[in-house]
Protein backbone atom coordinates (compact mmCIF):
# COMPACT_ATOMS: atom_id res chain seq x y z
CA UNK A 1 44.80 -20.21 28.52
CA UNK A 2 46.79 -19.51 25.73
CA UNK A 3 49.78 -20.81 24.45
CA UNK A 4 52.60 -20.50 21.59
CA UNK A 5 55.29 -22.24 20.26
CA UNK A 6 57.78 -20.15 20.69
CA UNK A 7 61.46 -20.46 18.64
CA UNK A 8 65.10 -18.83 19.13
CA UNK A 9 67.28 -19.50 16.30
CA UNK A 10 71.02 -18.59 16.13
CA UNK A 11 73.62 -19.41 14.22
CA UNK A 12 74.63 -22.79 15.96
CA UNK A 13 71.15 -23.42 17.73
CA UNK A 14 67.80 -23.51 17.60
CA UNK A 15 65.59 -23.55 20.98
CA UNK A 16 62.06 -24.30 21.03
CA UNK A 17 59.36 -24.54 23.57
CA UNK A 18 55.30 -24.32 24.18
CA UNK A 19 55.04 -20.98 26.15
CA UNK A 20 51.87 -19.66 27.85
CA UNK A 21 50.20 -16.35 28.13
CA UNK A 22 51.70 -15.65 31.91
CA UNK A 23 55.34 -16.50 30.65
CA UNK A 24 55.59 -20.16 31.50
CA UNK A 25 57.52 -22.85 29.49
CA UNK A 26 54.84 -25.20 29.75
CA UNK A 27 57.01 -28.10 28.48
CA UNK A 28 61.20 -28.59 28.42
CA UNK A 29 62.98 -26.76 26.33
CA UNK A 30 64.47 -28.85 22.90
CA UNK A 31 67.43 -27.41 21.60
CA UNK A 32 68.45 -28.87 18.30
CA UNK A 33 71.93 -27.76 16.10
CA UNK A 34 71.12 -25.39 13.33
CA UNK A 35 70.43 -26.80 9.79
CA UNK A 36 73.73 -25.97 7.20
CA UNK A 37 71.09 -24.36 4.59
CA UNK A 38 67.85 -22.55 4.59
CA UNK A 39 65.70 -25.11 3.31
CA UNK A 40 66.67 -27.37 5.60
CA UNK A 41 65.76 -24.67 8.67
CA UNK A 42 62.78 -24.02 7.00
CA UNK A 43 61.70 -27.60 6.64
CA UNK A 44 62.75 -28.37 10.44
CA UNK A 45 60.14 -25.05 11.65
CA UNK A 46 57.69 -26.69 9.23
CA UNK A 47 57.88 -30.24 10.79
CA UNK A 48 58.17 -29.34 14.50
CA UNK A 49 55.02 -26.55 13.95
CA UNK A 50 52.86 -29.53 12.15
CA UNK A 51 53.63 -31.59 15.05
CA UNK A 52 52.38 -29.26 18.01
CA UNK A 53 49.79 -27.28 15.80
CA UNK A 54 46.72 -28.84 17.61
CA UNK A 55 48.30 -27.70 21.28
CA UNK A 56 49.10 -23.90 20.46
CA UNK A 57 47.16 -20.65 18.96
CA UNK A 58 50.46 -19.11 17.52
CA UNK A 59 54.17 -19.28 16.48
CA UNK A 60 56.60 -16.99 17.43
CA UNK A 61 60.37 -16.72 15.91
CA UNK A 62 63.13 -15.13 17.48
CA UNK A 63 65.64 -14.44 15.25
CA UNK A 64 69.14 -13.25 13.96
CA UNK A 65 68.48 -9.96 11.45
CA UNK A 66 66.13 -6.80 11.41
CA UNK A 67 62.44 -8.10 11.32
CA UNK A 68 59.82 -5.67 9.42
CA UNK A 69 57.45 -3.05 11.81
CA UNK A 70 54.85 -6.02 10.41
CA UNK A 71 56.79 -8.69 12.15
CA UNK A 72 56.39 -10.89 9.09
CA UNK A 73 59.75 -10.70 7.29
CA UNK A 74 63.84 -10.24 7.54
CA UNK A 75 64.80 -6.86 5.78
CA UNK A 76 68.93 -7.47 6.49
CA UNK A 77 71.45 -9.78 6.08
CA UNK A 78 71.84 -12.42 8.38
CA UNK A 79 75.55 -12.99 8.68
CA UNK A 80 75.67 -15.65 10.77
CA UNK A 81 72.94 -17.80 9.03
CA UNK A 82 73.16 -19.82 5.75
CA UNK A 83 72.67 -17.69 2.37
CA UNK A 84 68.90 -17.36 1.19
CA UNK A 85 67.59 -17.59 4.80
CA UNK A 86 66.60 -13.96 5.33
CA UNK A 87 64.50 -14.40 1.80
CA UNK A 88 62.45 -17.15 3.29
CA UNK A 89 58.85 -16.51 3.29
CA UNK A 90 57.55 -17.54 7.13
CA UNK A 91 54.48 -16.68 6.97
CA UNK A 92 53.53 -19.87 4.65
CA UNK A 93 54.79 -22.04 7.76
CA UNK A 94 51.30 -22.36 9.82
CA UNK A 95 47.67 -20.84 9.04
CA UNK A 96 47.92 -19.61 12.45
CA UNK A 97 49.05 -16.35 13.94
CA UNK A 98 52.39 -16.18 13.14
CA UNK A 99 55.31 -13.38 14.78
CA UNK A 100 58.83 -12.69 13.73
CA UNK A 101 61.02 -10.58 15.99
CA UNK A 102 64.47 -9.73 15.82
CA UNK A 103 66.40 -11.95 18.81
CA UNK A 104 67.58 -9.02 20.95
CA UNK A 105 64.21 -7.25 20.39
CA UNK A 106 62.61 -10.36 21.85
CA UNK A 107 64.97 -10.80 24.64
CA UNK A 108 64.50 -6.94 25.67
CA UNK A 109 60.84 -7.22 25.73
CA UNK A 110 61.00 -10.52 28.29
CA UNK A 111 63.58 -8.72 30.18
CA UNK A 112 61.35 -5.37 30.57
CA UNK A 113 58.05 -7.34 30.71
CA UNK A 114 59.35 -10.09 34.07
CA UNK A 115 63.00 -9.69 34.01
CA UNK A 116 66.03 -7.54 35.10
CA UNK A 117 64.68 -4.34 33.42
CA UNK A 118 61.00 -4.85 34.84
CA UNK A 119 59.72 -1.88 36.70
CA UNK A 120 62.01 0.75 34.63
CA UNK A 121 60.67 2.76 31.33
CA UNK A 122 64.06 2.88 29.57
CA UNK A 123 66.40 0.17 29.18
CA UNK A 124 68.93 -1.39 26.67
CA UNK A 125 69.32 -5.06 26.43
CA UNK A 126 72.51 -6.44 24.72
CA UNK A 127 73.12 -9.80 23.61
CA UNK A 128 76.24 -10.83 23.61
CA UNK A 129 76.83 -14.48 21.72
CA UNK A 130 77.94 -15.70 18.65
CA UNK A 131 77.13 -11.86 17.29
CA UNK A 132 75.83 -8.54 18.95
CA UNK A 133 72.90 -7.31 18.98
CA UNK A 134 70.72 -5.07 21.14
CA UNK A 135 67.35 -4.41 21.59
CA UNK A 136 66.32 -0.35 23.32
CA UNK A 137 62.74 0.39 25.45
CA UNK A 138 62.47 3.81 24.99
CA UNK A 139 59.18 5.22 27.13
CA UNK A 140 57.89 1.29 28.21
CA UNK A 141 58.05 0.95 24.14
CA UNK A 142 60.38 -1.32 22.01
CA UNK A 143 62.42 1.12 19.60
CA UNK A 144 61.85 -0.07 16.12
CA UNK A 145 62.66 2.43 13.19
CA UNK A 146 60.75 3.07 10.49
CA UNK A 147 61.71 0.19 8.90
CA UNK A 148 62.19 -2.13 12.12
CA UNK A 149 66.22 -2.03 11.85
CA UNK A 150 66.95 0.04 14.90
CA UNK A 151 69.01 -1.36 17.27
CA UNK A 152 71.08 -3.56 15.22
CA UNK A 153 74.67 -3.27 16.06
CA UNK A 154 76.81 -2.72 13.19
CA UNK A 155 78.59 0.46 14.66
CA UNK A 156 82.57 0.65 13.54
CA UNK A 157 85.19 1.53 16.13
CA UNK A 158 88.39 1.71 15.88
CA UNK A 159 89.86 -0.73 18.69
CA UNK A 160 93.21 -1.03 17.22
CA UNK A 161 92.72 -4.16 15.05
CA UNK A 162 91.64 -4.26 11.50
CA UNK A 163 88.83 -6.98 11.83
CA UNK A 164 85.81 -8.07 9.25
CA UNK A 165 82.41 -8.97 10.09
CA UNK A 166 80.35 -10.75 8.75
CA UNK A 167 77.97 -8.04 7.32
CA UNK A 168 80.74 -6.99 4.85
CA UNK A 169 81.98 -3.97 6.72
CA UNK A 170 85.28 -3.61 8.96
CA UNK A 171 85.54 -2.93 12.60
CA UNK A 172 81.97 -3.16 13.23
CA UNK A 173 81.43 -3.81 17.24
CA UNK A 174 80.28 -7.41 16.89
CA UNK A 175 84.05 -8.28 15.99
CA UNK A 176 85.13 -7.00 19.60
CA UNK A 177 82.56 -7.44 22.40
CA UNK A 178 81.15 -11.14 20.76
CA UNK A 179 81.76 -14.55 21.75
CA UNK A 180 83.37 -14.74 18.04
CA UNK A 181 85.49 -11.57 18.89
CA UNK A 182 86.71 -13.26 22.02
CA UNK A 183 88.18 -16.23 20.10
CA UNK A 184 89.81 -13.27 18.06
CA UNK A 185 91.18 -12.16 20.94
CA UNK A 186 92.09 -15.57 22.16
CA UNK A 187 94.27 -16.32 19.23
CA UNK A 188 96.00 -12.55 19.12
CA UNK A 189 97.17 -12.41 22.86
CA UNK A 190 97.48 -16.56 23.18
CA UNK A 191 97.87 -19.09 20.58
CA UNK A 192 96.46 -19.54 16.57
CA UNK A 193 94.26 -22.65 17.91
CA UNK A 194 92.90 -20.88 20.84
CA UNK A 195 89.08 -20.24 21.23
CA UNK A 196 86.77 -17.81 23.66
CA UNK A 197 86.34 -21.06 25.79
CA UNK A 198 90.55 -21.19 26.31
CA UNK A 199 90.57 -17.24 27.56
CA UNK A 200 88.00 -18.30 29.94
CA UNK A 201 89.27 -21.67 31.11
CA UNK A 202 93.01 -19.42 31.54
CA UNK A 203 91.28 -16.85 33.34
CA UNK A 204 90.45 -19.12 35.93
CA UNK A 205 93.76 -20.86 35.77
CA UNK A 206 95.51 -17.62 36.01
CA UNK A 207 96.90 -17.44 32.64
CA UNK A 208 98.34 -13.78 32.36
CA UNK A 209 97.63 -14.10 28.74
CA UNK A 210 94.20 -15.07 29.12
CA UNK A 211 93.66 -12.31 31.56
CA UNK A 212 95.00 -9.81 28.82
CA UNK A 213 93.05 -11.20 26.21
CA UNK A 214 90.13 -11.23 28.21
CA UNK A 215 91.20 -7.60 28.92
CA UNK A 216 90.84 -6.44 25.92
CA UNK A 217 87.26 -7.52 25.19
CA UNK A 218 85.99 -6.64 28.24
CA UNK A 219 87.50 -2.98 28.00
CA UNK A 220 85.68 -2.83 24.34
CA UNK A 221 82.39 -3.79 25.70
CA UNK A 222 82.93 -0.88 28.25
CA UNK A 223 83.38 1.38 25.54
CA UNK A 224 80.13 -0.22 23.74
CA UNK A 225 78.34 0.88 27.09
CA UNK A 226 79.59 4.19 27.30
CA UNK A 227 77.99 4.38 23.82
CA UNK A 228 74.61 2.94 24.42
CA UNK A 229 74.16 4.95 28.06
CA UNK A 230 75.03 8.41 25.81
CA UNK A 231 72.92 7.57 22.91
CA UNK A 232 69.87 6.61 25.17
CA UNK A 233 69.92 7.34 28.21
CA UNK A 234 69.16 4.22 30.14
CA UNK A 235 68.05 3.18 33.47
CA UNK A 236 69.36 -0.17 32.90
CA UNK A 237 71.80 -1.95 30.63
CA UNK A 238 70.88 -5.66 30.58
CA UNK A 239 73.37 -8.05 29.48
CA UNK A 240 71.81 -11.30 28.07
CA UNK A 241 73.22 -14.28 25.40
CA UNK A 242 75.94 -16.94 26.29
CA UNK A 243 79.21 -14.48 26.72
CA UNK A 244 77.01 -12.35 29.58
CA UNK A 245 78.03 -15.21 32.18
CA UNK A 246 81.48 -14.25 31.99
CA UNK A 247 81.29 -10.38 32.43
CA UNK A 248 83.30 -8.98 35.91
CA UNK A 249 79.78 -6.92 36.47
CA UNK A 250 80.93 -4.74 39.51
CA UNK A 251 84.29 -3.72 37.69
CA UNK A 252 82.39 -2.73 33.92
CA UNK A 253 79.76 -0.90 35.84
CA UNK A 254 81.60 1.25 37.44
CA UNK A 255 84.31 2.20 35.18
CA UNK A 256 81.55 3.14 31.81
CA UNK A 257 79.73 5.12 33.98
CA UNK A 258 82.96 7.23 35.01
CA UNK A 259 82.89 7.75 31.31
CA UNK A 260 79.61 8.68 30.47
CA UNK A 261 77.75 12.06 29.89
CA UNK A 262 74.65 11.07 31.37
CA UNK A 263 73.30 10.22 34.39
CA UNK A 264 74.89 6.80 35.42
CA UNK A 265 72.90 3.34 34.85
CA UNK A 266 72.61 -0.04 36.16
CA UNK A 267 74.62 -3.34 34.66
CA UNK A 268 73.06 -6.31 35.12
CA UNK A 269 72.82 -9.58 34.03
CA UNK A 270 69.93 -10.98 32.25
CA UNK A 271 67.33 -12.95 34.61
CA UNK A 272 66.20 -15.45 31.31
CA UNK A 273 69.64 -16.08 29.95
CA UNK A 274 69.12 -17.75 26.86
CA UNK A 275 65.80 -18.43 27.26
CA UNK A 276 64.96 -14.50 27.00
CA UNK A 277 64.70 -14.43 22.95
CA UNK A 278 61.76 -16.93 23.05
CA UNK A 279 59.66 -15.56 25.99
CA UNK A 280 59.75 -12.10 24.94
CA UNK A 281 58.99 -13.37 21.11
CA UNK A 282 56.06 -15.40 22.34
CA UNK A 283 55.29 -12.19 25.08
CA UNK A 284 54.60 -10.08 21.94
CA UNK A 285 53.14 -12.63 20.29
CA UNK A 286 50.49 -12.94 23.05
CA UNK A 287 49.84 -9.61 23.44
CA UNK A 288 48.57 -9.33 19.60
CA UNK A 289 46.24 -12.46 20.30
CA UNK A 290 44.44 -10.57 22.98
């Protein structure tokens, strides 16, 4: 049977395990803090892939940034990752079968392959953690571009705050439906040292200010839904990444589908979590080693 060593790398973490062909972790996950530079991320793949070379028949990467229709390179800016990482040349990592995929591609793929969104055609995954980023199965096919880009979720709106992000441009959606937006949020409706973790820990206290910073993220990523069901017409919205957890998924369902032109979809929560961007990496991956 075959098996891969499968990566998801984010802006504060990097996961890793040895997945096989049927979608099993075949060992415990390891989840390690990202290195500050891009030679030091690239020297922690190479060390971990030299390690485990003799038990796998590939390497699969999912990460932050649109990933070439070759799978073999970063074509974007990679905001939340140190400078000079999406110029890093992968492919000199392992002799072996090698796969880059863009995170929310790769969670998409495991989510419409044994997930939430198996058994449907079309379906949008979002991932909603440090960033944003989505990955669309249009026709039991992931939607890539021309140049692989599709998907990603620099979008502006106009939410009522004048907010950077970290691609350069203002008002993009990542600054109001991500974890980062939340702690935005956090510190406009509560206090300057407040974080996403103090709106949540409030909610649950009953903090009235929590609730209305909470609120107002919650009502933005309704609006973000509203724009994904029009644009593609989904069966299913999957929400995946660390902020999904905390989503009122009965409430947000039902009030962006009174909003929507199209027929209504489905909201739910992803089945992998944060697990999703590796399996569906090393899912592609596998499919190519056939």
């Amino acid at each position: 049977m075959k098996k891969v060593l499968a990566f998801d790398i984010g802006g504060t973490k990097i996961a890793y395990a040895i997945i096989d062909e049927n979608g099993n972790f075949t060992n415990e996950i390891v989840k390690v803090t990202t290195p500050k530079t891009s030679e030091g991320i690239f020297e922690f793949f190479k060390t971990v892939i030299k390690g485990l070379e003799d038990e796998i028949d590939g390497v699969s990467i999912a990460t932050a940034g649109a990933v070439n229709n070759d799978n073999t390179q970063i074509i974007s800016h990679v905001g939340n990752l140190p400078e000079g990482y999406n110029q890093l040349d992968f492919m000199q990592l392992t002799t072996k079968p090698l796969l880059l995929e863009n995170d929310a591609n790769s969670a998409a793929w495991a989510e419409f392959k044994l997930g939430a969104a198996r058994g449907t055609k079309d379906a949008v995954v979002l991932t909603l953690g440090t960033g944003v980023g989505s990955g669309i199965i249009v026709n039991g096919k992931l939607l890539k571009g021309k140049s692989g880009a599709a998907g990603e979720m620099h979008v502006r709106f106009d939410f009522g705050h004048q907010r950077k992000c970290t691609c350069g441009l203002w008002d993009c959606l990542e600054t109001y439906v991500s974890g980062n937006a939340l702690t935005t949020d956090a510190k406009l409706y509560m206090k300057e040292d407040m974080t996403s973790y103090d709106v949540i820990r409030g909610l649950k206290d009953g903090d009235k200010q929590a609730r209305e910073a909470f609120d107002h993220w919650q009502t933005c990523l309704e609006n973000t839904l509203v724009l994904m069901g029009n644009l593609f017409d989904p069966e299913v919205i999957v929400l995946s990444g660390s902020m999904a957890q905390f989503v009122e998924y009965e409430k947000v369902n039902r009030e962006a589908n009174e909003d929507i032109l199209t027929p209504p979809f489905v909201l739910r929560q992803a089945e992998f979590e944060n697990n999703a961007g590796m399996l569906g990496a090393a899912l592609l991956l596998m499919e190519k080693l056939k």
